[in-house]
Protein backbone atom coordinates (compact mmCIF):
# COMPACT_ATOMS: atom_id res chain seq x y z
CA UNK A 1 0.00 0.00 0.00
CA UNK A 2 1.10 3.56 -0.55
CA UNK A 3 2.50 5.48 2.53
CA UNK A 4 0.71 8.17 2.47
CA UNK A 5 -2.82 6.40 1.64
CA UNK A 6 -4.00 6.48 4.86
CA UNK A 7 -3.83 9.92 5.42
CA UNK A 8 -5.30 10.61 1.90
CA UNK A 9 -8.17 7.91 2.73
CA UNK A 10 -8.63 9.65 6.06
CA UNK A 11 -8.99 13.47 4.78
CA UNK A 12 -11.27 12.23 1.44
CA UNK A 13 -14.09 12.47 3.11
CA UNK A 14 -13.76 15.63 4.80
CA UNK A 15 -12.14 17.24 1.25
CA UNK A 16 -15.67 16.08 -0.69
CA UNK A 17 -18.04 17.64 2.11
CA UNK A 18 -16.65 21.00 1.10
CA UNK A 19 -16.65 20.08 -2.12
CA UNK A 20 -20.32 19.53 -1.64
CA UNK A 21 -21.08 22.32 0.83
CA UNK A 22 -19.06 25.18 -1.99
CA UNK A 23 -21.96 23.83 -4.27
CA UNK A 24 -24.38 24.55 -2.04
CA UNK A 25 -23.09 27.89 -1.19
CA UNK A 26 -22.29 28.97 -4.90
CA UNK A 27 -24.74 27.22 -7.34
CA UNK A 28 -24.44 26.01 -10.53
CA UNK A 29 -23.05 28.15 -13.48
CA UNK A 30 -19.82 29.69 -12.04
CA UNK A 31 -16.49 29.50 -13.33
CA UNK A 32 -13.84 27.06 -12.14
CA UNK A 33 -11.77 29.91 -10.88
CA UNK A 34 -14.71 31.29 -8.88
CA UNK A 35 -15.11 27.40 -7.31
CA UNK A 36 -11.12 27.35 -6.97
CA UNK A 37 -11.03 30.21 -4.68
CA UNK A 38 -14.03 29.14 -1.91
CA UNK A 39 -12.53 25.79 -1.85
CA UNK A 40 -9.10 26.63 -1.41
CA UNK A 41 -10.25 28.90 1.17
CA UNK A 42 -12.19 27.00 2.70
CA UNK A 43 -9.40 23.89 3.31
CA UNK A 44 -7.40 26.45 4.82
CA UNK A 45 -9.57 27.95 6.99
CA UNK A 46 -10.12 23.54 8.25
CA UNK A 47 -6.46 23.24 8.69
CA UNK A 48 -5.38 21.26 5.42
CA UNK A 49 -2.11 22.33 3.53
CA UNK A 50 -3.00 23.28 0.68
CA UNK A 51 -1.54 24.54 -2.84
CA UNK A 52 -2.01 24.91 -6.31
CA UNK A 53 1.60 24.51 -7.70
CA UNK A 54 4.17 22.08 -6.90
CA UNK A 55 8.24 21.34 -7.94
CA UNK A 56 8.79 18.11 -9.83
CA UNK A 57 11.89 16.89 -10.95
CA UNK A 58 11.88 15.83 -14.52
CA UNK A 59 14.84 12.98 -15.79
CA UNK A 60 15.43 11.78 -19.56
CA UNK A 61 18.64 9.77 -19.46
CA UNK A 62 21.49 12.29 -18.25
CA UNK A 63 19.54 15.10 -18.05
CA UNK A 64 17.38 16.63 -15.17
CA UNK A 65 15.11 19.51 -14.85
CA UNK A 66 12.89 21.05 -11.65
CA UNK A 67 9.65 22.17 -13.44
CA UNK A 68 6.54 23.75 -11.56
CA UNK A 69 3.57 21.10 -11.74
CA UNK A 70 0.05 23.44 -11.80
CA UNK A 71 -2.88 21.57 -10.05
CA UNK A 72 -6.29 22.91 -8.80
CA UNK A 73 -5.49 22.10 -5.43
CA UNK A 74 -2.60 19.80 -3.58
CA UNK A 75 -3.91 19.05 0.08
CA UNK A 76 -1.34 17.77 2.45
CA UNK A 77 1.12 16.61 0.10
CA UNK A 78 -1.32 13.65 -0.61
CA UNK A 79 -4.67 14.38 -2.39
CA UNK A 80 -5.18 15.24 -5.49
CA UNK A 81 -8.37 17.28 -6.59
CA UNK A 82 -9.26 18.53 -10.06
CA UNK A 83 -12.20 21.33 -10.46
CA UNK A 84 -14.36 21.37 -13.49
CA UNK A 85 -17.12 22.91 -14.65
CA UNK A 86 -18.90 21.52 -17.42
CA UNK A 87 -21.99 20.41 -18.53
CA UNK A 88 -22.32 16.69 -18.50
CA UNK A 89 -20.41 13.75 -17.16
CA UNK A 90 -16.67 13.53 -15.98
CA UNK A 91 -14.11 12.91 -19.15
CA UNK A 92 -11.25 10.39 -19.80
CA UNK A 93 -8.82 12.77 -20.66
CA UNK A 94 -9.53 14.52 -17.24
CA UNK A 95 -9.44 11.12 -15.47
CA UNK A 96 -5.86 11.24 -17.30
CA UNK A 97 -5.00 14.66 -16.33
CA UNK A 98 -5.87 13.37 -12.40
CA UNK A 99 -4.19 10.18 -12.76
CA UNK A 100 -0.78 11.93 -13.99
CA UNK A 101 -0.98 14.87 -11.66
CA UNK A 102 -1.13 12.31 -8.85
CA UNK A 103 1.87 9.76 -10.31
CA UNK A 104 4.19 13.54 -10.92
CA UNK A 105 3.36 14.43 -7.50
CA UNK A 106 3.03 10.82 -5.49
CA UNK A 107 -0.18 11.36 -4.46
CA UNK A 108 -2.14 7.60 -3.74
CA UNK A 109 -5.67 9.60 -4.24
CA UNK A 110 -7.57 12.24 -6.09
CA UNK A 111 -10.87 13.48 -6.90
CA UNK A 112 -12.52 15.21 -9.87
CA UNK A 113 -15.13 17.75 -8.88
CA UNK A 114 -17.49 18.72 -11.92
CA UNK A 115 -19.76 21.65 -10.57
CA UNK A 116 -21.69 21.88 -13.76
CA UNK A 117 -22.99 18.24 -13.74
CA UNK A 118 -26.58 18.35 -13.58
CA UNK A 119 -27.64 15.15 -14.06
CA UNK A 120 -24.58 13.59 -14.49
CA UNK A 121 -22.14 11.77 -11.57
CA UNK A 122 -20.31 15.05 -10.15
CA UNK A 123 -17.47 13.29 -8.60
CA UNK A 124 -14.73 10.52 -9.06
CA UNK A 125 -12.22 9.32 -6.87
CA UNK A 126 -9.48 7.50 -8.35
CA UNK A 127 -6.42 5.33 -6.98
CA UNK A 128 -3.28 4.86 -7.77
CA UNK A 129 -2.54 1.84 -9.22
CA UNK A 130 -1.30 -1.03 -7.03
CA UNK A 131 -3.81 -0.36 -4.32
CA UNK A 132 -5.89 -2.77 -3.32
CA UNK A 133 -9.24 -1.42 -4.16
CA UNK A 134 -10.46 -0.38 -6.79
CA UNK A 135 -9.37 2.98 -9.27
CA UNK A 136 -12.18 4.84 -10.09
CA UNK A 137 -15.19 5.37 -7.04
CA UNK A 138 -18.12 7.54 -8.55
CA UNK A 139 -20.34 9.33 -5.96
């Protein structure tokens, strides 16, 4: 199991309630940097770590390079979430987006957050591979 699952397990559910609660508050219709700033916000003002950029070492052969990873929002060096926006359900490619964020920064767990979802699943959790459970959770 990944070290740092636990603690990624541990603060999911916490992380989707505001997720769920910045809905609430906000409605339907805004614009992911609107949702970016409440939630952010909000974490903070809970106690999580949170950021939105990270440094990632890069390596092809010889050659290295530190590059700045951007990502909605890094909580506690462990989780992982991606905000969206957008009518209908969750894509692939931002399943892919999630899952690389979270190999780059060695994260076991992330969620994608679509606020614009009406009658579509709103949220995904995935896994890391090599977990024993499985990758993708919709709620």
């Amino acid at each position: 199991m990944h070290p740092k699952y636990k603690e990624a397990d541990a603060i999911s559910g916490e992380i989707l309630k505001v997720l769920r609660e910045t809905l609430d508050e906000q409605g339907e219709g805004m614009l992911e940097s609107l949702y970016h700033f409440h939630v952010f916000e909000e974490l903070k003002l809970r106690g999580f770590k949170v950021a939105s950029e990270a440094q990632i070492l890069l390596r092809h052969k010889q050659a290295t390079k530190t590059i700045t990873l951007y990502v909605d929002i890094l909580v506690n060096d462990c989780f992982v979430i991606e905000l969206k926006s957008i009518e209908g359900a969750i894509k692939d490619v931002f399943v892919r987006q999630t899952l690389t964020y979270m190999k780059q920064l060695d994260c076991p767990i992330g969620m994608i957050f679509n606020f614009g979802a009406t009658n579509a699943k709103r949220a995904k959790r995935l896994i890391l591979a090599g977990a024993d459970i499985p990758d993708e959770v919709d709620f």
